[in-house]
N, C-alpha and C. Protein backbone atom coordinates (compact mmCIF):
# COMPACT_ATOMS: atom_id res chain seq x y z
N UNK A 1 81.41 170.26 23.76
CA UNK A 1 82.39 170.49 24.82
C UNK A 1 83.79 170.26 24.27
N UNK A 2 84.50 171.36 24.21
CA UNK A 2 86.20 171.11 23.50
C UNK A 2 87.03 172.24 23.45
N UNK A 3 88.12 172.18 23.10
CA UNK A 3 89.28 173.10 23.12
C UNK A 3 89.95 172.66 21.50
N UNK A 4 90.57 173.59 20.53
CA UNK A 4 90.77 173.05 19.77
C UNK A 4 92.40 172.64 20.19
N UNK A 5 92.90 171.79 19.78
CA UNK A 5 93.86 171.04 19.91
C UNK A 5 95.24 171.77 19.80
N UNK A 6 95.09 172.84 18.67
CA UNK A 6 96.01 174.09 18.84
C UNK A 6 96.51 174.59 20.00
N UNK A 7 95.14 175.02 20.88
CA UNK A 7 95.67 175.70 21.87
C UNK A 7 96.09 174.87 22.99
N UNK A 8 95.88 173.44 23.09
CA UNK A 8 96.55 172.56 24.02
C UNK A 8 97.86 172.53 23.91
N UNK A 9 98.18 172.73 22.83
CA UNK A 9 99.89 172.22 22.17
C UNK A 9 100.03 173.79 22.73
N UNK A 10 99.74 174.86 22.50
CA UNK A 10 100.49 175.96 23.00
C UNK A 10 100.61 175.58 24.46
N UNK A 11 99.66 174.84 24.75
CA UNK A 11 99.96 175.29 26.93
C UNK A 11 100.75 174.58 26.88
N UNK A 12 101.59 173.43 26.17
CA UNK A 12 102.29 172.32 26.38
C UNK A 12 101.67 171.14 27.58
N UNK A 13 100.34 171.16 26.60
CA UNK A 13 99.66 169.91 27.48
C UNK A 13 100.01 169.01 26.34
N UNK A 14 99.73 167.59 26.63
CA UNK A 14 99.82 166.56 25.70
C UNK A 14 98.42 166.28 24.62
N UNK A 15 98.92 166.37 23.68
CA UNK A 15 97.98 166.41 22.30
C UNK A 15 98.96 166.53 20.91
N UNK A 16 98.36 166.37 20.04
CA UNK A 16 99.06 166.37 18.36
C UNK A 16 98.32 167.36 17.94
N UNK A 17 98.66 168.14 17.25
CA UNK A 17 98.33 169.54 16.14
C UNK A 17 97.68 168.37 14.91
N UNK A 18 96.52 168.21 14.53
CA UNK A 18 95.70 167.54 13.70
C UNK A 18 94.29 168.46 13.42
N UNK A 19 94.90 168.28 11.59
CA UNK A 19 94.29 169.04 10.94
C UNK A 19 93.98 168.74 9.23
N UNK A 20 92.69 169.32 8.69
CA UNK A 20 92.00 168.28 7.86
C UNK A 20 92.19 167.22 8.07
N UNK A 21 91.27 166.51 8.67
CA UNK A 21 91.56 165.00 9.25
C UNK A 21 89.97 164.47 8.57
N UNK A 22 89.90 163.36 7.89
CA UNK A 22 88.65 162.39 7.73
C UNK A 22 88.90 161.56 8.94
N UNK A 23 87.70 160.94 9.08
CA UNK A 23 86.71 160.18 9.98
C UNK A 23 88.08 159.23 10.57
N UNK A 24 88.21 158.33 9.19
CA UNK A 24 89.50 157.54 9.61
C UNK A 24 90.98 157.98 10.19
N UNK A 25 91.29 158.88 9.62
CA UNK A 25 92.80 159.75 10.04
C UNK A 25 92.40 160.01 11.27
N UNK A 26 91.26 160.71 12.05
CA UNK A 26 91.27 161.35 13.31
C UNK A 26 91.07 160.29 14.02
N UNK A 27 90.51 158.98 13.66
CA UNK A 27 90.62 157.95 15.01
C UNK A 27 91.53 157.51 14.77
N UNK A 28 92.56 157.24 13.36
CA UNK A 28 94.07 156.12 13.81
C UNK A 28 94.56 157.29 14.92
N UNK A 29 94.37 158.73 15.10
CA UNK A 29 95.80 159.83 15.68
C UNK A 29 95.02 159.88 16.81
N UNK A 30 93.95 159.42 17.61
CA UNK A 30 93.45 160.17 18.64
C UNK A 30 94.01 158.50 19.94
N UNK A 31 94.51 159.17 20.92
CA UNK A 31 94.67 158.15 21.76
C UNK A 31 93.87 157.43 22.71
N UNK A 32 93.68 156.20 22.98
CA UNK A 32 92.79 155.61 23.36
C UNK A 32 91.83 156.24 25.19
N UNK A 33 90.94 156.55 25.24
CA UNK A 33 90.92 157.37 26.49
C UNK A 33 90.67 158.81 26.64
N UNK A 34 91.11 159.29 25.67
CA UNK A 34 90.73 160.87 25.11
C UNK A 34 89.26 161.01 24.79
N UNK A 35 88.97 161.97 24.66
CA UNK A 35 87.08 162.05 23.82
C UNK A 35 87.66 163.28 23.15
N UNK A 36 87.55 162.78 21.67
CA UNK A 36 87.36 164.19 20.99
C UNK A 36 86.51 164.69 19.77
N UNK A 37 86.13 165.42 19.22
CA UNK A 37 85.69 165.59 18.29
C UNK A 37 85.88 165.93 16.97
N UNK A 38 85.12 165.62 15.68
CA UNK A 38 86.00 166.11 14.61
C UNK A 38 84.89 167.09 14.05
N UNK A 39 85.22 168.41 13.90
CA UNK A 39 84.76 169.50 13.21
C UNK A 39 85.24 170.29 11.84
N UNK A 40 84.89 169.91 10.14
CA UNK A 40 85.17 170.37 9.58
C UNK A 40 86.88 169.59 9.70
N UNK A 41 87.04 168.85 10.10
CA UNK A 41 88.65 168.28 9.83
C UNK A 41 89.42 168.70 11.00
N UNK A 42 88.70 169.45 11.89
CA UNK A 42 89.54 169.97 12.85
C UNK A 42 89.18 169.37 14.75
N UNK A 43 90.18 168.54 14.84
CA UNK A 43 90.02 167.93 16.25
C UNK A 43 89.51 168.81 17.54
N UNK A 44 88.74 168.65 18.40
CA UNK A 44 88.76 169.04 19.47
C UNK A 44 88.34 168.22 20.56
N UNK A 45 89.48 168.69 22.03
CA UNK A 45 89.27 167.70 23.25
C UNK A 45 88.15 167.84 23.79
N UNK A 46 87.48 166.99 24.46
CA UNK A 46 86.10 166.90 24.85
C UNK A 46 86.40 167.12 26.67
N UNK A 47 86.10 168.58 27.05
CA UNK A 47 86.59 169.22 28.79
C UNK A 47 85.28 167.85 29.12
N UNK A 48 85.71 167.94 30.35
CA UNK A 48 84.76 167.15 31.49
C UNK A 48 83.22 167.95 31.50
N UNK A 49 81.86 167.29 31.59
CA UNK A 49 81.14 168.37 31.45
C UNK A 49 81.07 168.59 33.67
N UNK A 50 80.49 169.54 33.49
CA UNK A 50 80.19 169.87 34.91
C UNK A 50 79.11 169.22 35.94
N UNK A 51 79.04 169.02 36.87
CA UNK A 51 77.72 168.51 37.80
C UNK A 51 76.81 168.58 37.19
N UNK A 52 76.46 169.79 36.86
CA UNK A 52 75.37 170.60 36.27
C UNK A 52 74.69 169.56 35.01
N UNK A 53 75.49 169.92 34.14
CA UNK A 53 75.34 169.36 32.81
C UNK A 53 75.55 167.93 33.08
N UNK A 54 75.76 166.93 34.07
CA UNK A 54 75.80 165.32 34.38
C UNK A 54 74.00 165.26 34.30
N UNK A 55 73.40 166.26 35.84
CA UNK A 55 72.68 165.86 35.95
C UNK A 55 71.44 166.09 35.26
N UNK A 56 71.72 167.07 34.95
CA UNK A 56 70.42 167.36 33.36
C UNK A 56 70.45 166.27 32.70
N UNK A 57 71.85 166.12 32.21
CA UNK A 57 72.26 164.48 30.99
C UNK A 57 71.16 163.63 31.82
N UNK A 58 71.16 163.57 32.83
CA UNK A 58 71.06 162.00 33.66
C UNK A 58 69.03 161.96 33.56
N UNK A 59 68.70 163.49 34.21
CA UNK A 59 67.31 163.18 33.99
C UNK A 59 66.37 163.41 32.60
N UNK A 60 67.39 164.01 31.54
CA UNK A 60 66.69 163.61 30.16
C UNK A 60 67.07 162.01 29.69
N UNK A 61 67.51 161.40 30.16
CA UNK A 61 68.41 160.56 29.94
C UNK A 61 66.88 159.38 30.25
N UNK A 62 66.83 159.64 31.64
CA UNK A 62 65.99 158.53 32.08
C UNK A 62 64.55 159.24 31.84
N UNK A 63 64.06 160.22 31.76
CA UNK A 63 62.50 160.33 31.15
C UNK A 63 62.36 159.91 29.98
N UNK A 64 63.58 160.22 28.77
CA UNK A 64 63.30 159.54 27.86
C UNK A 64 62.98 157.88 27.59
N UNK A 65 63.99 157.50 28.42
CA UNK A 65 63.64 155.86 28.11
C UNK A 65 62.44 155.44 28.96
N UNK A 66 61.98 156.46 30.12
CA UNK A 66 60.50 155.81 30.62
C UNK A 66 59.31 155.90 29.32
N UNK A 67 59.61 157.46 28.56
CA UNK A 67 58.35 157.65 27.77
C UNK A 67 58.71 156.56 26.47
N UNK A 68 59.93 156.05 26.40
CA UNK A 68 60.15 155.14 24.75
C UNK A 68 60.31 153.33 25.26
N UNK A 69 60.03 153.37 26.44
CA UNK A 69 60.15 151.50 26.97
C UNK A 69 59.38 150.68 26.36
N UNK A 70 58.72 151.01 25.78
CA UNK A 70 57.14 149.88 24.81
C UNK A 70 57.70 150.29 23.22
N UNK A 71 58.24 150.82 23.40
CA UNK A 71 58.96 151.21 21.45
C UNK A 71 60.17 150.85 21.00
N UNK A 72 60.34 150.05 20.14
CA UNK A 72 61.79 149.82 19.24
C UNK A 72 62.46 150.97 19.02
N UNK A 73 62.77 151.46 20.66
CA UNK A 73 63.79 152.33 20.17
C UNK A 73 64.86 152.31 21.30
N UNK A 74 66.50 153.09 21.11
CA UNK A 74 67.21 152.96 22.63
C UNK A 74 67.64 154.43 22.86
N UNK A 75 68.00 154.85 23.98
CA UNK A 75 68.44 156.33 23.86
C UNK A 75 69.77 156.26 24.60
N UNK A 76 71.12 157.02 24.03
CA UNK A 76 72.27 156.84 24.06
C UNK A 76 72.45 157.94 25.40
N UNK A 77 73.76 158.12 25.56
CA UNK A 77 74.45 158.66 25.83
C UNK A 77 75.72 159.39 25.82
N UNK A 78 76.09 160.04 25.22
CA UNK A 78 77.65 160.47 24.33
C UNK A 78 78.19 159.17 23.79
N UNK A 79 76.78 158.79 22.58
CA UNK A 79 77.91 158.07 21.58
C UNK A 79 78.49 159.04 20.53
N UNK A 80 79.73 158.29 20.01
CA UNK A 80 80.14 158.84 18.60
C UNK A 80 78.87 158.50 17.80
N UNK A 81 79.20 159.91 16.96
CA UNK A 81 78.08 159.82 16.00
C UNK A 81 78.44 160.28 14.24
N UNK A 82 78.53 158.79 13.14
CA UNK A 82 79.38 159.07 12.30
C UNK A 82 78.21 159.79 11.14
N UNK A 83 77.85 161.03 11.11
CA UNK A 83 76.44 161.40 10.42
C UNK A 83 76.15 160.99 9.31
N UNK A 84 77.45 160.55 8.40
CA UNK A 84 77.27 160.35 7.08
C UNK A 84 78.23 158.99 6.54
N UNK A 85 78.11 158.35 8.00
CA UNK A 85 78.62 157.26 7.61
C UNK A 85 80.47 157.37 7.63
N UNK A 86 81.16 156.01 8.06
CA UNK A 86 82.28 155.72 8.30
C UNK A 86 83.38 156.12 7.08
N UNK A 87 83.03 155.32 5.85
CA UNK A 87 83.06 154.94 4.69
C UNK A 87 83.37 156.53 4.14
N UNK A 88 82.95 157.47 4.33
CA UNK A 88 82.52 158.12 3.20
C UNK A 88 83.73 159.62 3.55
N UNK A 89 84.63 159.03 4.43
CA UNK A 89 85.26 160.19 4.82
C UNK A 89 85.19 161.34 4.76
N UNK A 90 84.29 161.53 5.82
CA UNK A 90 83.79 162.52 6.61
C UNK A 90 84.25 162.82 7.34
N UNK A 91 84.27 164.51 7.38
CA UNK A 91 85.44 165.19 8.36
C UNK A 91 84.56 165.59 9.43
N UNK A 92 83.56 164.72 10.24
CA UNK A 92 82.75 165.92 10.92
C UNK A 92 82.38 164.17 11.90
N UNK A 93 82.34 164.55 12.88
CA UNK A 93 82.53 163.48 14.27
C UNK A 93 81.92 164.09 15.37
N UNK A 94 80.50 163.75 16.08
CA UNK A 94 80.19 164.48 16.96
C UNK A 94 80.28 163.40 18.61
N UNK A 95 80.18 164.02 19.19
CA UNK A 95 78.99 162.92 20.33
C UNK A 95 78.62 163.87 21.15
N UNK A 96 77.33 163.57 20.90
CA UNK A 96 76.29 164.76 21.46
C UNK A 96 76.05 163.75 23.21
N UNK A 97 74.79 164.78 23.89
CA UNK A 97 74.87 164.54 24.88
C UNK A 97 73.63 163.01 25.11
N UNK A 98 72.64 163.05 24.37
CA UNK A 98 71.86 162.23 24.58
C UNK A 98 70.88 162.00 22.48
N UNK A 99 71.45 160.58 22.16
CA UNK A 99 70.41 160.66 20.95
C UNK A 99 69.28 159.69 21.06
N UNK A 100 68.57 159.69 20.34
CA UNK A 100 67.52 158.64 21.02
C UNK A 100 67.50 158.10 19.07
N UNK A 101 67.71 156.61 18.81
CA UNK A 101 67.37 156.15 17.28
C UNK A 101 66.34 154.62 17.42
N UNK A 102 65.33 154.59 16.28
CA UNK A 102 64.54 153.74 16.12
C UNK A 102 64.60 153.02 15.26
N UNK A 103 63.75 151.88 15.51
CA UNK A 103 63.26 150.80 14.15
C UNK A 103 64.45 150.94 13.05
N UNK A 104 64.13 150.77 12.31
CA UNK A 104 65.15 150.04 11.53
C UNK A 104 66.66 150.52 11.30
N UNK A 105 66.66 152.00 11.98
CA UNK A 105 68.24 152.83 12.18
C UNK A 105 68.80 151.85 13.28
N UNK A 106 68.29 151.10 14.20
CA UNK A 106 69.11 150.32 15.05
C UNK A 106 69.99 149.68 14.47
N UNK A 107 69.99 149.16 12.94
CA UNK A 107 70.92 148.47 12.35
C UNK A 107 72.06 149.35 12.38
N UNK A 108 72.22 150.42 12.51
CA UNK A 108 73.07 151.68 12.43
C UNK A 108 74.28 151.82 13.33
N UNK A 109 73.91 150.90 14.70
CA UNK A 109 74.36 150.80 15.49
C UNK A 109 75.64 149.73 15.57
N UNK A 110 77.27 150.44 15.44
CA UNK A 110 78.30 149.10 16.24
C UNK A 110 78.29 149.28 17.28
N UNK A 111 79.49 148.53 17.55
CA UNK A 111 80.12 147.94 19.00
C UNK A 111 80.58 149.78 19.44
N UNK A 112 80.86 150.30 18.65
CA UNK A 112 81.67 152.15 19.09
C UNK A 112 80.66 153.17 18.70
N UNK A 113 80.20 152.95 17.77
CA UNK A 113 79.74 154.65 16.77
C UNK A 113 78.09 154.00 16.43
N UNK A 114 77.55 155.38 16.26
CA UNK A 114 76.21 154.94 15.45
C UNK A 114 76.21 155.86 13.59
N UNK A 115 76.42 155.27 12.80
CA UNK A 115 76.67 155.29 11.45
C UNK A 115 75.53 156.49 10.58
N UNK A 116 75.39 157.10 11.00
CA UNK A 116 74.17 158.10 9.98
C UNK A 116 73.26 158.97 10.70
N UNK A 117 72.68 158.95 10.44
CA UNK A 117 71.24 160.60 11.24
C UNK A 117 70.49 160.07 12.47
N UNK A 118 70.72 159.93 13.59
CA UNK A 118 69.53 159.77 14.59
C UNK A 118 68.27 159.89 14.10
N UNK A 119 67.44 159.71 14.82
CA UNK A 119 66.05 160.69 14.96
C UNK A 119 66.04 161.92 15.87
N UNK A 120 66.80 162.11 16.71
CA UNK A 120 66.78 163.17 17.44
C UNK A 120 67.89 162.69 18.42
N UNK A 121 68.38 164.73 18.85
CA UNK A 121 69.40 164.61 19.03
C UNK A 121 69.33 165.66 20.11
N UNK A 122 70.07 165.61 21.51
CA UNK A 122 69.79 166.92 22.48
C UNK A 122 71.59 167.16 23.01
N UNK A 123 71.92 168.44 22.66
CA UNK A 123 73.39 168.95 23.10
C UNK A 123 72.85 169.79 24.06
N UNK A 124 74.09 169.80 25.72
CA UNK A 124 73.51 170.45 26.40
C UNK A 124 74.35 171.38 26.29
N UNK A 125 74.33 172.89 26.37
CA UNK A 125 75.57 173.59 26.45
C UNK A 125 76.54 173.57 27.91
N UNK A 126 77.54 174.16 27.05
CA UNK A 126 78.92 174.19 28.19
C UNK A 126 78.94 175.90 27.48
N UNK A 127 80.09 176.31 28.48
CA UNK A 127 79.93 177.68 28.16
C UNK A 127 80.96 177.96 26.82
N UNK A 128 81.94 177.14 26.90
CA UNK A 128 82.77 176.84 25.45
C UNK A 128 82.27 176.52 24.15
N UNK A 129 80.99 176.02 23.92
CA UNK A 129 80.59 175.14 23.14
C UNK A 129 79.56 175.86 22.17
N UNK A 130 79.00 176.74 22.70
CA UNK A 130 77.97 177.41 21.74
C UNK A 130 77.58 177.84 20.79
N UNK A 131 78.84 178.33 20.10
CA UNK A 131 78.22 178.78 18.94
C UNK A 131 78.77 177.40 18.34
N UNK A 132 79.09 176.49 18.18
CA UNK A 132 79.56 175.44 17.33
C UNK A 132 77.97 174.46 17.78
N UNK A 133 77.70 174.57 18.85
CA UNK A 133 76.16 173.69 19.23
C UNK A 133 74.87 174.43 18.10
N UNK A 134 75.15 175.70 18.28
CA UNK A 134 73.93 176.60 17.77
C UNK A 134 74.37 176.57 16.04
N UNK A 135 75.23 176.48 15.36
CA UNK A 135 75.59 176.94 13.90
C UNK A 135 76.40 175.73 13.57
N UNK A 136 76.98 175.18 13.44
CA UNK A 136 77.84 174.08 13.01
C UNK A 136 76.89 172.87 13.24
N UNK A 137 76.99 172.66 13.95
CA UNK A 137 76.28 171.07 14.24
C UNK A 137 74.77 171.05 13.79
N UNK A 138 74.10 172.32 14.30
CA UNK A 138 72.28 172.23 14.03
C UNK A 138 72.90 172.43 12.21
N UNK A 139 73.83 172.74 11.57
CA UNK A 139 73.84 172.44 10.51
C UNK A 139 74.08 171.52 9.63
N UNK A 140 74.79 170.70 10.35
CA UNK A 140 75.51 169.70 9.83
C UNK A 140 73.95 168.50 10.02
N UNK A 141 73.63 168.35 11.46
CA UNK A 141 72.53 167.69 11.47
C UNK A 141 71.07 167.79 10.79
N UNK A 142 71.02 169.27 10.27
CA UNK A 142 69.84 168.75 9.20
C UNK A 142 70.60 168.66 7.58
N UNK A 143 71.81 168.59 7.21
CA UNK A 143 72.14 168.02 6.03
C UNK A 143 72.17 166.67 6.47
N UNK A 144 72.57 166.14 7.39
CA UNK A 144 72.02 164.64 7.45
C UNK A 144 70.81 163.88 7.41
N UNK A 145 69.98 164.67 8.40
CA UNK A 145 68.28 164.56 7.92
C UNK A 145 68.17 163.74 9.28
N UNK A 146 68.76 164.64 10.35
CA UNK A 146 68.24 164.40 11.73
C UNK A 146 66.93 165.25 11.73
N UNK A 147 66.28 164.88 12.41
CA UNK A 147 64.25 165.37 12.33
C UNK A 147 64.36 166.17 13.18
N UNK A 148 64.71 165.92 15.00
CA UNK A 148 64.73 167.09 15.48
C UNK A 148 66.12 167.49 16.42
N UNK A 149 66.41 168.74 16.64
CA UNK A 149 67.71 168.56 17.37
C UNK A 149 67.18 170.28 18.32
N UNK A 150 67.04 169.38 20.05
CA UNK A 150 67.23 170.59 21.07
C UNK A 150 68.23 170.51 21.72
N UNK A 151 68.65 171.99 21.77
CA UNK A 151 69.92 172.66 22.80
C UNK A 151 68.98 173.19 24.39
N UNK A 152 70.08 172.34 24.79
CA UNK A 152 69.50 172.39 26.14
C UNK A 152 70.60 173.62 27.28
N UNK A 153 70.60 174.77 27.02
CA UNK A 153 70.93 175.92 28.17
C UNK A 153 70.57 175.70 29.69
N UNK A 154 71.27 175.04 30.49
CA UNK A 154 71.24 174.75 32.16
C UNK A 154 72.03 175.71 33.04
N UNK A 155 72.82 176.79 31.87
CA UNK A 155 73.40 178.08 32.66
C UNK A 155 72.30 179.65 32.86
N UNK A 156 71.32 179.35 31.51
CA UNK A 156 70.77 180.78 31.83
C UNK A 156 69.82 180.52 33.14
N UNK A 157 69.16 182.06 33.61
CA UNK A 157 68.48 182.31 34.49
C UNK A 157 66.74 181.25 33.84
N UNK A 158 66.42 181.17 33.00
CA UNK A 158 65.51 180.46 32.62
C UNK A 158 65.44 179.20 32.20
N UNK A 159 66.48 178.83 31.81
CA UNK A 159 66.84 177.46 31.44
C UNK A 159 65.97 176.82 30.01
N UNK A 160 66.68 177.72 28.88
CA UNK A 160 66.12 177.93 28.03
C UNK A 160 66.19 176.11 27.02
N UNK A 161 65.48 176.24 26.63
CA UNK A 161 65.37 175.15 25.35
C UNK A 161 64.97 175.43 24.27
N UNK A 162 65.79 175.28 23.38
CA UNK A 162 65.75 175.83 21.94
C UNK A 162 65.44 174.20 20.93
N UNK A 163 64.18 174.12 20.29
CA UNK A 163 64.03 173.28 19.86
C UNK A 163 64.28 173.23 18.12
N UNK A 164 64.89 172.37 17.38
CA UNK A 164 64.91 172.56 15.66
C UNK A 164 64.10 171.66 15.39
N UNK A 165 63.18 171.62 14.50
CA UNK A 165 62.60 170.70 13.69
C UNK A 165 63.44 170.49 12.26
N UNK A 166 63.64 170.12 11.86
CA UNK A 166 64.93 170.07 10.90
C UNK A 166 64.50 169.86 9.72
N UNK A 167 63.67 169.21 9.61
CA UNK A 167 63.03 168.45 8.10
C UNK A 167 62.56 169.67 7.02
N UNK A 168 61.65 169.11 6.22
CA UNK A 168 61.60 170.15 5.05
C UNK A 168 60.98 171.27 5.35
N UNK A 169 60.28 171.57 6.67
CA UNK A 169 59.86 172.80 6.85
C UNK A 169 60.28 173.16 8.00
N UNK A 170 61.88 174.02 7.87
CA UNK A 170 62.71 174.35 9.40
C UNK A 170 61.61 175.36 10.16
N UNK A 171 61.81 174.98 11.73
CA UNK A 171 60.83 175.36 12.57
C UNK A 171 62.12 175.50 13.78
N UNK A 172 61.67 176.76 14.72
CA UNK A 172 62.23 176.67 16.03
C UNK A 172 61.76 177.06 17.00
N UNK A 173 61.21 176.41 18.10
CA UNK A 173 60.29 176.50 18.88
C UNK A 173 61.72 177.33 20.17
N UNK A 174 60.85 177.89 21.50
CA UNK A 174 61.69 178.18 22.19
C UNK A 174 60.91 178.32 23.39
N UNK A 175 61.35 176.90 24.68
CA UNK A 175 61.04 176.84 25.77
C UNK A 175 61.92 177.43 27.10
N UNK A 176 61.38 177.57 28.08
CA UNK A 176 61.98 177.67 29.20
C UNK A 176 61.77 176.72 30.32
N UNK A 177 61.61 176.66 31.71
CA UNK A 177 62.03 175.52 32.44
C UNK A 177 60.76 175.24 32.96
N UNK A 178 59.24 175.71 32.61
CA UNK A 178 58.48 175.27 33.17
C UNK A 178 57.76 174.25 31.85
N UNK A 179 56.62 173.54 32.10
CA UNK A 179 55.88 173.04 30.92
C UNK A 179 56.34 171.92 30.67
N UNK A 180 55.56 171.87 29.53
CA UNK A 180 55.92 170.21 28.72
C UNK A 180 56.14 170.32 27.19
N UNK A 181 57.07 169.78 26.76
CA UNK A 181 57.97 170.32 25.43
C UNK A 181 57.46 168.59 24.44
N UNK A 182 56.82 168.58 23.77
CA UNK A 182 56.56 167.29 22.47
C UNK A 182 57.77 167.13 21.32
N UNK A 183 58.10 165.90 21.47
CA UNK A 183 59.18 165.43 21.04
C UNK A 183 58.19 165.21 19.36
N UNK A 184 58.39 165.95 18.45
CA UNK A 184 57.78 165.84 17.22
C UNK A 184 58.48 164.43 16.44
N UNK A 185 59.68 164.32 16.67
CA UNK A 185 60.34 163.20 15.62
C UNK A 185 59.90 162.06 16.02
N UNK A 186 59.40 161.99 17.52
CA UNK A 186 59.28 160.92 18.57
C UNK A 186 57.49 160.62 18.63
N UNK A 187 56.75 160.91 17.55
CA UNK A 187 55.27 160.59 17.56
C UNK A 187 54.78 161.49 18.68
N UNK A 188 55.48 162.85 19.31
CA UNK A 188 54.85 163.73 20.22
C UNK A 188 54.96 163.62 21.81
N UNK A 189 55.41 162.70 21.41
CA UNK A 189 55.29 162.15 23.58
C UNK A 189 56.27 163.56 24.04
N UNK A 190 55.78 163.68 25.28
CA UNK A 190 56.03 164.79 26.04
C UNK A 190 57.15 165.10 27.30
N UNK A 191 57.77 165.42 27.39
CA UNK A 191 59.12 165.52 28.46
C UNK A 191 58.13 167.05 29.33
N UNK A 192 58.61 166.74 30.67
CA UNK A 192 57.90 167.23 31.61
C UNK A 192 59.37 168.39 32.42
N UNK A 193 59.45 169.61 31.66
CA UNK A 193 60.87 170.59 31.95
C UNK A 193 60.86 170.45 33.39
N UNK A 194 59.40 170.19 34.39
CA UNK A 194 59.72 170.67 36.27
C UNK A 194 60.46 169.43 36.53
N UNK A 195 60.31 168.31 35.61
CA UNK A 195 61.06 167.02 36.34
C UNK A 195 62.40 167.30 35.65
N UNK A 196 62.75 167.80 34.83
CA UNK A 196 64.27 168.05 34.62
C UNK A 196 64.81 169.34 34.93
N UNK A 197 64.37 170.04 35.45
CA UNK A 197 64.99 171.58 35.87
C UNK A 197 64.96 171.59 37.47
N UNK A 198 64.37 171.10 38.39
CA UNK A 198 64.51 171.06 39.78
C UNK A 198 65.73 171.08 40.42
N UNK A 199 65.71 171.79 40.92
CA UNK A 199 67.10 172.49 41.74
C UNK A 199 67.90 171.33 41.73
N UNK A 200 69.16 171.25 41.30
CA UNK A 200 70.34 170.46 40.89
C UNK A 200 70.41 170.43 42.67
């Protein structure tokens, strides 16, 4: 979800023109309260997502932590996510919509950001956002060696889910809003699409 920062400064909204920026440069310049992202060095504001996209967030949000409550694991909500680490100035800054990380990646976790590859990762689209959800990021996240990453579509007529398996043998599965979709990175447990697609 974003606008690149360019075109804010043209409307003469308030923002800075920031560009090739590492990890560190884009958080000293970004102001406290903003959400933005860093792509390839290039900032973008994070729009409000819509009803729509809250409440999808909200019920993948909570099936996940019913099916992972007995497991060392926690599932986020638009954290920053530093893929390759703080340190290593990296121009690429996401916060996706929901990640879910385990066992010993919890160390991964500060007080702000989570430091390296999830286990899995779900972006929901906005209508702005797509091809950077579909090509940029599903790329960036399997050079990190995120396992699985689904895009979750809550605008089409089907309410499509596009699943990546990411690891050494890329796979892409492709659901719609009925059924039950197996979280492969997650030992298989199953998300139930009628309990998250029911009429908003």
């Amino acid at each position: 979800m974003g606008l690149p920062i360019e075109k804010l400064t043209a409307q003469n909204k308030k923002a800075r023109v920031m560009q090739s920026h590492t990890f560190e440069s884009f958080i000293a310049n970004t102001e406290e309260g903003e959400r933005y992202e860093l792509h390839n060095g290039v900032p973008y504001l994070m729009a409000k997502p819509s009803t729509r996209h809250q409440i999808i967030a909200s019920r993948l949000h909570g099936n996940l932590f019913n099916l992972l409550e007995d497991r060392n694991c926690v599932v986020l909500y638009e954290t920053g996510v530093c893929l390759f680490g703080m340190g290593k100035q990296d121009k690429n800054y996401f916060e996706p919509d929901i990640i879910v990380v385990c066992e010993e990646n919890l160390e991964n976790l500060d007080e702000n950001y989570y430091n390296g590859a999830p286990e899995f990762v779900i972006e929901i689209l906005s209508p702005s956002t797509s091809s950077r959800d579909y090509i940029l990021k599903r790329n960036k996240y399997k050079e990190a060696g995120v396992r699985e990453y689904w895009i979750v579509d809550p605008h089409s007529d089907a309410k499509n889910i596009s699943v990546f398996l990411l690891e050494e043998d890329y796979e892409i599965r492709e659901y719609s809003k009925a059924g039950k979709v197996a979280i492969t990175a997650l030992g298989g447990c199953e998300i139930d699409l009628t309990k998250i697609f029911t009429e908003e």
